[in-house]
PDB file of N, CA and C in Angstrom:
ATOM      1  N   UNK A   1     -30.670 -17.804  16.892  1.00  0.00           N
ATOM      2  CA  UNK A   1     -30.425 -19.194  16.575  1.00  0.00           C
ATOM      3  C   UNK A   1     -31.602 -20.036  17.058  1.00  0.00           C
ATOM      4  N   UNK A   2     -31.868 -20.673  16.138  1.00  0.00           N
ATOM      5  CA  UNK A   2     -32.960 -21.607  16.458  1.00  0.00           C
ATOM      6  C   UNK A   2     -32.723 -22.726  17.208  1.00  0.00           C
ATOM      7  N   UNK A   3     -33.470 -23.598  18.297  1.00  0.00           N
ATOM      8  CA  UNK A   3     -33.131 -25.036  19.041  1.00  0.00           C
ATOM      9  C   UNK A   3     -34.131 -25.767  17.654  1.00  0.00           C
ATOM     10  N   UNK A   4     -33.412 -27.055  17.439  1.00  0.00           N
ATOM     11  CA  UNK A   4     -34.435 -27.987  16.822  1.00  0.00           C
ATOM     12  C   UNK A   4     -34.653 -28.998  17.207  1.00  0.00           C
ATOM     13  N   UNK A   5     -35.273 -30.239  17.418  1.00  0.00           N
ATOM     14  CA  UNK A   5     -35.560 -31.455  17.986  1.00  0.00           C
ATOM     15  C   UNK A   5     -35.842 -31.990  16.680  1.00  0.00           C
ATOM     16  N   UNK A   6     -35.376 -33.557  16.864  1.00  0.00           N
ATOM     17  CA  UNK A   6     -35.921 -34.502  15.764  1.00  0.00           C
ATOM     18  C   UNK A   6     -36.307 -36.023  16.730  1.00  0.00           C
ATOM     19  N   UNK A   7     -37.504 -36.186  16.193  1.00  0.00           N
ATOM     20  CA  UNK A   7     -38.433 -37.168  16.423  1.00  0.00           C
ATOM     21  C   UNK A   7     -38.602 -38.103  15.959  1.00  0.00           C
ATOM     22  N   UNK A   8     -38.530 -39.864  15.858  1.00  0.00           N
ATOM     23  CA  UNK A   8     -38.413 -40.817  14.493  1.00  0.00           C
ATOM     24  C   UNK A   8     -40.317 -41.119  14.947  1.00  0.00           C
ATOM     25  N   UNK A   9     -40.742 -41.246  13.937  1.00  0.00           N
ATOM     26  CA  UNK A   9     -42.546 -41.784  14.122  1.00  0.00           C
ATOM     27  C   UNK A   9     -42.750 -42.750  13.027  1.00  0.00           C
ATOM     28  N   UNK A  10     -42.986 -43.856  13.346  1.00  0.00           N
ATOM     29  CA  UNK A  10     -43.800 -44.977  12.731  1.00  0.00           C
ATOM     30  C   UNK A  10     -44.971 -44.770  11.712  1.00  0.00           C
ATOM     31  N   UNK A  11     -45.892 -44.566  10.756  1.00  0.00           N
ATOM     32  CA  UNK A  11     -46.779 -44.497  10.560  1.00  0.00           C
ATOM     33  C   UNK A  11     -47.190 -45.661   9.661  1.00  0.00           C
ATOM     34  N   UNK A  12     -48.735 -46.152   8.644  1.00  0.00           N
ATOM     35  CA  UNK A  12     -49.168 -46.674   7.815  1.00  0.00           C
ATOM     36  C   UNK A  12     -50.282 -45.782   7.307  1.00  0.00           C
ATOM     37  N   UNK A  13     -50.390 -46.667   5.978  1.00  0.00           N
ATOM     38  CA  UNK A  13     -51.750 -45.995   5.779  1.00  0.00           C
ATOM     39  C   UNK A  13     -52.132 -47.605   4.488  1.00  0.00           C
ATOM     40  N   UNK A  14     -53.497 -47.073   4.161  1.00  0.00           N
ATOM     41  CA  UNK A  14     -53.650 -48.391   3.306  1.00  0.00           C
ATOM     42  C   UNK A  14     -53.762 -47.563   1.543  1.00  0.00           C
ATOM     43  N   UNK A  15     -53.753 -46.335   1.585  1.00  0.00           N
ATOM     44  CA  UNK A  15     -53.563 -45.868   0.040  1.00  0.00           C
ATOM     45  C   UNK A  15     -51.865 -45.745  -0.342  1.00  0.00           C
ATOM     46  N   UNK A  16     -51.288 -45.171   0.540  1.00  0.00           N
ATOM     47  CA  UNK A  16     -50.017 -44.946  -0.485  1.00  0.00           C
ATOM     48  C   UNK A  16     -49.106 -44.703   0.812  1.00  0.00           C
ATOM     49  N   UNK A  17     -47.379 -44.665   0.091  1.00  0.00           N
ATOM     50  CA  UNK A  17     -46.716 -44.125   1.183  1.00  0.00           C
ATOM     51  C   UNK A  17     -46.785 -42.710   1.467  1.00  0.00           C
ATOM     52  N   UNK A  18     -47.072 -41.851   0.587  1.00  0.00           N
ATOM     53  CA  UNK A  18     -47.491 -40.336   0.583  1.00  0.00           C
ATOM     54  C   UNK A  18     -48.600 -40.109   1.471  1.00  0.00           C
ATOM     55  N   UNK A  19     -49.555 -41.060   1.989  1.00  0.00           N
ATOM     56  CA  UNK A  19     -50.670 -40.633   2.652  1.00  0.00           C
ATOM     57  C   UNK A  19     -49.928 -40.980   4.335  1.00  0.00           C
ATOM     58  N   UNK A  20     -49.572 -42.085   3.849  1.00  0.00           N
ATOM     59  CA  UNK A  20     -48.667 -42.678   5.629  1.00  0.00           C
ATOM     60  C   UNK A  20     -47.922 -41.836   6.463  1.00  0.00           C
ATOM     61  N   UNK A  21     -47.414 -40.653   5.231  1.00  0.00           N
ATOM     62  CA  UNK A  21     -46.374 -39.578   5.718  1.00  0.00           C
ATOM     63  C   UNK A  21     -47.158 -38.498   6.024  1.00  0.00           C
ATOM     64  N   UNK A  22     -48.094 -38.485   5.145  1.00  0.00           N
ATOM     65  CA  UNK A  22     -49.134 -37.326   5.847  1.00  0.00           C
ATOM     66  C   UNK A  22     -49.812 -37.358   7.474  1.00  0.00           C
ATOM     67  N   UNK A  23     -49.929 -38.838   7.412  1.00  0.00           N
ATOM     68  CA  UNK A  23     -51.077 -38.601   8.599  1.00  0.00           C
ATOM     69  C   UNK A  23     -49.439 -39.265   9.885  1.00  0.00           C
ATOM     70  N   UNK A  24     -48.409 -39.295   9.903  1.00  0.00           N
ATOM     71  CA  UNK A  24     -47.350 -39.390  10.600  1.00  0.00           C
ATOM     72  C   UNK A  24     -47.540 -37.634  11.376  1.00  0.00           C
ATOM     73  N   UNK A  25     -47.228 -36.898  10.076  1.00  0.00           N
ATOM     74  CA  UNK A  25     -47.052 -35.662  10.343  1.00  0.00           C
ATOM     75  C   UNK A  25     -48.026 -35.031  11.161  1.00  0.00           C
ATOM     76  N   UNK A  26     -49.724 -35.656  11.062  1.00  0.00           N
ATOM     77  CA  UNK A  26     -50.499 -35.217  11.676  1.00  0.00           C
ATOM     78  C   UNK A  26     -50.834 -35.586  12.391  1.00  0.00           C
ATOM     79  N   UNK A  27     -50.493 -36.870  13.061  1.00  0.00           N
ATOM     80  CA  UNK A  27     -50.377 -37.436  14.360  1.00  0.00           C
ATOM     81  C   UNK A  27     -49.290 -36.599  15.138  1.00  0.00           C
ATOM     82  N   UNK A  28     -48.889 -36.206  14.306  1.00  0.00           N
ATOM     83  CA  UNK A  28     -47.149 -35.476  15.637  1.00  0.00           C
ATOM     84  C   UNK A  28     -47.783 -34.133  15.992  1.00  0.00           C
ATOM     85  N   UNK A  29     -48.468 -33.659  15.006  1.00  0.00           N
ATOM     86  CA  UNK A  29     -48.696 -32.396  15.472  1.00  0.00           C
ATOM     87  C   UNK A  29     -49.890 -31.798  16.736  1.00  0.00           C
ATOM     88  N   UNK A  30     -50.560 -33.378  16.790  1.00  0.00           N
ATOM     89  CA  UNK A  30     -51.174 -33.159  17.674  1.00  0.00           C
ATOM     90  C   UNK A  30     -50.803 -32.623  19.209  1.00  0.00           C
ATOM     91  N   UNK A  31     -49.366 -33.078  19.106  1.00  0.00           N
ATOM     92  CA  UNK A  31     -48.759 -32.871  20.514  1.00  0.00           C
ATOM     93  C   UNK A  31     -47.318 -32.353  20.392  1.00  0.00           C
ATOM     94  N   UNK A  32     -47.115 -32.074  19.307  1.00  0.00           N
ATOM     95  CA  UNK A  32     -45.469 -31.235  18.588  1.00  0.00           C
ATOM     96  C   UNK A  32     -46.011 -30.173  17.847  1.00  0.00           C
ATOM     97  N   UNK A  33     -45.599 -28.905  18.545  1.00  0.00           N
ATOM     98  CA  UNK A  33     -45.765 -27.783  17.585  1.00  0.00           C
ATOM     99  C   UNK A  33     -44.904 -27.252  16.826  1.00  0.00           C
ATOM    100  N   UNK A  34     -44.344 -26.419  15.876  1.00  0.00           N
ATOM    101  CA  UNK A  34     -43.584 -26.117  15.069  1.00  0.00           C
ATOM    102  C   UNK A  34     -43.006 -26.479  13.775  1.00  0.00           C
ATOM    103  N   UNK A  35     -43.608 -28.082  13.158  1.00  0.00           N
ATOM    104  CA  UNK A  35     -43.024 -28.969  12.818  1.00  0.00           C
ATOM    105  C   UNK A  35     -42.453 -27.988  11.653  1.00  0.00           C
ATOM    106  N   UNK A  36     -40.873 -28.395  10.969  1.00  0.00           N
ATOM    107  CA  UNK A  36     -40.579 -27.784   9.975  1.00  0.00           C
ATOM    108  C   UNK A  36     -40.216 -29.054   9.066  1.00  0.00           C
ATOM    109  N   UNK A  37     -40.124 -30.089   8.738  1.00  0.00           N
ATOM    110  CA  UNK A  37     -39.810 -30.892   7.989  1.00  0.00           C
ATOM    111  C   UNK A  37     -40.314 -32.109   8.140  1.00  0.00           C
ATOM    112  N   UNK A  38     -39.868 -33.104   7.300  1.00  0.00           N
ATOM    113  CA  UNK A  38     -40.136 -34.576   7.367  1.00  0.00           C
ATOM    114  C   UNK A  38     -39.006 -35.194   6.165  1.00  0.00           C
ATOM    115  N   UNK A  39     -38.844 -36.091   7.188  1.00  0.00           N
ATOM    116  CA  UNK A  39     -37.413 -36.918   6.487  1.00  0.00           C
ATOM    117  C   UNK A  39     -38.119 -38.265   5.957  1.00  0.00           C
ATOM    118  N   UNK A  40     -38.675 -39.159   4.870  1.00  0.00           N
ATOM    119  CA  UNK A  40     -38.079 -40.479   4.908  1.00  0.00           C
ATOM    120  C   UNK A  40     -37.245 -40.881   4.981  1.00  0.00           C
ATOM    121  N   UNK A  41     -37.272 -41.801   5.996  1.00  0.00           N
ATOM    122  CA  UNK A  41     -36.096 -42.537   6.297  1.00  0.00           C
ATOM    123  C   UNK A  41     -36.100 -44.208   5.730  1.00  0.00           C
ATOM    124  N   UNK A  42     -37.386 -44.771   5.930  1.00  0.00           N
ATOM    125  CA  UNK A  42     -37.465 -45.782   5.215  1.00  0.00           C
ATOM    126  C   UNK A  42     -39.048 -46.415   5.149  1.00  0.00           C
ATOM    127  N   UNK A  43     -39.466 -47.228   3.914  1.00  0.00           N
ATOM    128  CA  UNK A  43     -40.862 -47.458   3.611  1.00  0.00           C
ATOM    129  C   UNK A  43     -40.771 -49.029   3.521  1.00  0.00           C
ATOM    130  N   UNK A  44     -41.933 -49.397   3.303  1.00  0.00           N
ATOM    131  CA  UNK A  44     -41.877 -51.100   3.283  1.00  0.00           C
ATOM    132  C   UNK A  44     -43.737 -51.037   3.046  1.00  0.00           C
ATOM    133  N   UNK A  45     -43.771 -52.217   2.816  1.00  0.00           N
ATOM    134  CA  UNK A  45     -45.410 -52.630   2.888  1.00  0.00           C
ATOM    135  C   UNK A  45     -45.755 -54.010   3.168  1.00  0.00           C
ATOM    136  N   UNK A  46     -46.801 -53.978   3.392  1.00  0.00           N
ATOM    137  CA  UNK A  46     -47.512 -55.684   3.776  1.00  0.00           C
ATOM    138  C   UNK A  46     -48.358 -55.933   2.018  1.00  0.00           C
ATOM    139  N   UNK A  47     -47.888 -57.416   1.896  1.00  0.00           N
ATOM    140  CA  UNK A  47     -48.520 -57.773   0.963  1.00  0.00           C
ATOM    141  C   UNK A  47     -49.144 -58.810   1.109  1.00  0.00           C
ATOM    142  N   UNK A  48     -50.552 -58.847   0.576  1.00  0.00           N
ATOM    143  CA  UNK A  48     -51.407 -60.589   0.977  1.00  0.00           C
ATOM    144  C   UNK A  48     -51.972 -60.533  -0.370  1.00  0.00           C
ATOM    145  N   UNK A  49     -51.364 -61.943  -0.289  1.00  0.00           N
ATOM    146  CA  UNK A  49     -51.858 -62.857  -2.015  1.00  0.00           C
ATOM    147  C   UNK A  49     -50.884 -61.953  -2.656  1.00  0.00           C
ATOM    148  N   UNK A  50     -51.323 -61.288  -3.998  1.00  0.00           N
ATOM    149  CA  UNK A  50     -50.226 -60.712  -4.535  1.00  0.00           C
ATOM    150  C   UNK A  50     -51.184 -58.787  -5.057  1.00  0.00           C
ATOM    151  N   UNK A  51     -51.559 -58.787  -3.594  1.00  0.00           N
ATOM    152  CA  UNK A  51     -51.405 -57.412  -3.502  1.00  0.00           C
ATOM    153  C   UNK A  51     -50.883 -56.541  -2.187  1.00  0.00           C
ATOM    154  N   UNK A  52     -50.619 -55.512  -2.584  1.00  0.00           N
ATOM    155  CA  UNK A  52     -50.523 -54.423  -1.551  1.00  0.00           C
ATOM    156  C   UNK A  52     -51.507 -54.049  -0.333  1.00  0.00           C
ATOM    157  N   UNK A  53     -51.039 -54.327   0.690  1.00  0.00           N
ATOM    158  CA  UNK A  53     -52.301 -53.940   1.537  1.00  0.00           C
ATOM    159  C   UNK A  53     -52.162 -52.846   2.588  1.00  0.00           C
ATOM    160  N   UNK A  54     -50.890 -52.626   3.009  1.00  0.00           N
ATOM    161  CA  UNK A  54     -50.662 -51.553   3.589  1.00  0.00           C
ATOM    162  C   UNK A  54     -49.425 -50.860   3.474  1.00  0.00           C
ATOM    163  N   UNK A  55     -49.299 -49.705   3.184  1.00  0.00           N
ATOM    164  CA  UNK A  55     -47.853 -48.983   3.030  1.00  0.00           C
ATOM    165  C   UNK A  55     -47.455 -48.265   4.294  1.00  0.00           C
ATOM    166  N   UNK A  56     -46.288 -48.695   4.743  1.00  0.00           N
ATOM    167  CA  UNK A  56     -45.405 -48.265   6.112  1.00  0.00           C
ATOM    168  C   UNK A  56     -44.551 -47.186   5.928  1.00  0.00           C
ATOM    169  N   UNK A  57     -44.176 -46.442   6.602  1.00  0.00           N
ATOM    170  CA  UNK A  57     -42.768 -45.643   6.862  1.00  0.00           C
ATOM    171  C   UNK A  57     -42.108 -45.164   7.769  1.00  0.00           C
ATOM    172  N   UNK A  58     -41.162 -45.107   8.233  1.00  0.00           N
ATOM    173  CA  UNK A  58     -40.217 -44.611   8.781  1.00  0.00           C
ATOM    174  C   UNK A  58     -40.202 -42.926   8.943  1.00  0.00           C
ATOM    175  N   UNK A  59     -40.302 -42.018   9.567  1.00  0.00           N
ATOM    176  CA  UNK A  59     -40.183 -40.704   9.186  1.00  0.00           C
ATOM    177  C   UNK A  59     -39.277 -40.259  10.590  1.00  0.00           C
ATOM    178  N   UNK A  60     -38.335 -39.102  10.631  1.00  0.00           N
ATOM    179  CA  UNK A  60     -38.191 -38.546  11.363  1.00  0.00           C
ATOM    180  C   UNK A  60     -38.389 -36.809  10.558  1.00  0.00           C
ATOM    181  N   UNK A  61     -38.906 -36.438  11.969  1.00  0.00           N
ATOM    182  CA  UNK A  61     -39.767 -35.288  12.114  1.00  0.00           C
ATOM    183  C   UNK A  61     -39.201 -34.029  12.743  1.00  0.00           C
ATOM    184  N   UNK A  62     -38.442 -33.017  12.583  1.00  0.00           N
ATOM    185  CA  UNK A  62     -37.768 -31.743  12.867  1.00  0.00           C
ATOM    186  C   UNK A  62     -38.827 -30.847  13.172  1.00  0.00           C
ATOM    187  N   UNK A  63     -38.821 -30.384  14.522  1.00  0.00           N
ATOM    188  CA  UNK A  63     -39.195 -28.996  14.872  1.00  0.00           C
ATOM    189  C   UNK A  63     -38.590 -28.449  15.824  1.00  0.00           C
ATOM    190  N   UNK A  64     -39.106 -26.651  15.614  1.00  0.00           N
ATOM    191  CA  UNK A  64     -38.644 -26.118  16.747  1.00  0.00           C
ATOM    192  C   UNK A  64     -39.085 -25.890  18.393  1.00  0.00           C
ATOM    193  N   UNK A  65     -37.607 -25.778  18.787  1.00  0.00           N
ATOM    194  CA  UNK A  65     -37.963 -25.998  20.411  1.00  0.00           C
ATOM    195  C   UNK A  65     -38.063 -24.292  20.769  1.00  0.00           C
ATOM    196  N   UNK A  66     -39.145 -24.067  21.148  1.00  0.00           N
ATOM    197  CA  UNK A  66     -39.268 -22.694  21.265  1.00  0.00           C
ATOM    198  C   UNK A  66     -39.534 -22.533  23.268  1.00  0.00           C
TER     199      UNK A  66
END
């Protein structure tokens, strides 16, 4: 039986929410090993004038506790 831990992490990025979740994941792994998943949990963005300027998310992050 496996132990698992879940982690909630903040991230942004300024291309997309797909990149925000990437570099979430690779911020965690710097100091979380095992990671097996990634949840959105929730996204949002900053907008100035009437564009997009940064995409946010919410992620929690599952790995194992070995």
């Amino acid at each position: 039986m496996a132990v698992l831990k879940v982690i909630e992490v903040l991230s942004n990025s300024n291309e997309s929410w797909e990149d925000a979740t990437k570099n979430a994941v690779k911020q965690a792994g710097k100091s979380v090993k095992n990671i097996r998943s990634v949840y959105v949990q929730e996204q949002s963005a900053i907008v100035d004038g009437d564009e997009v300027t940064e995409f946010r998310v919410n992620v929690k992050i599952t790995f194992e506790v070995k």
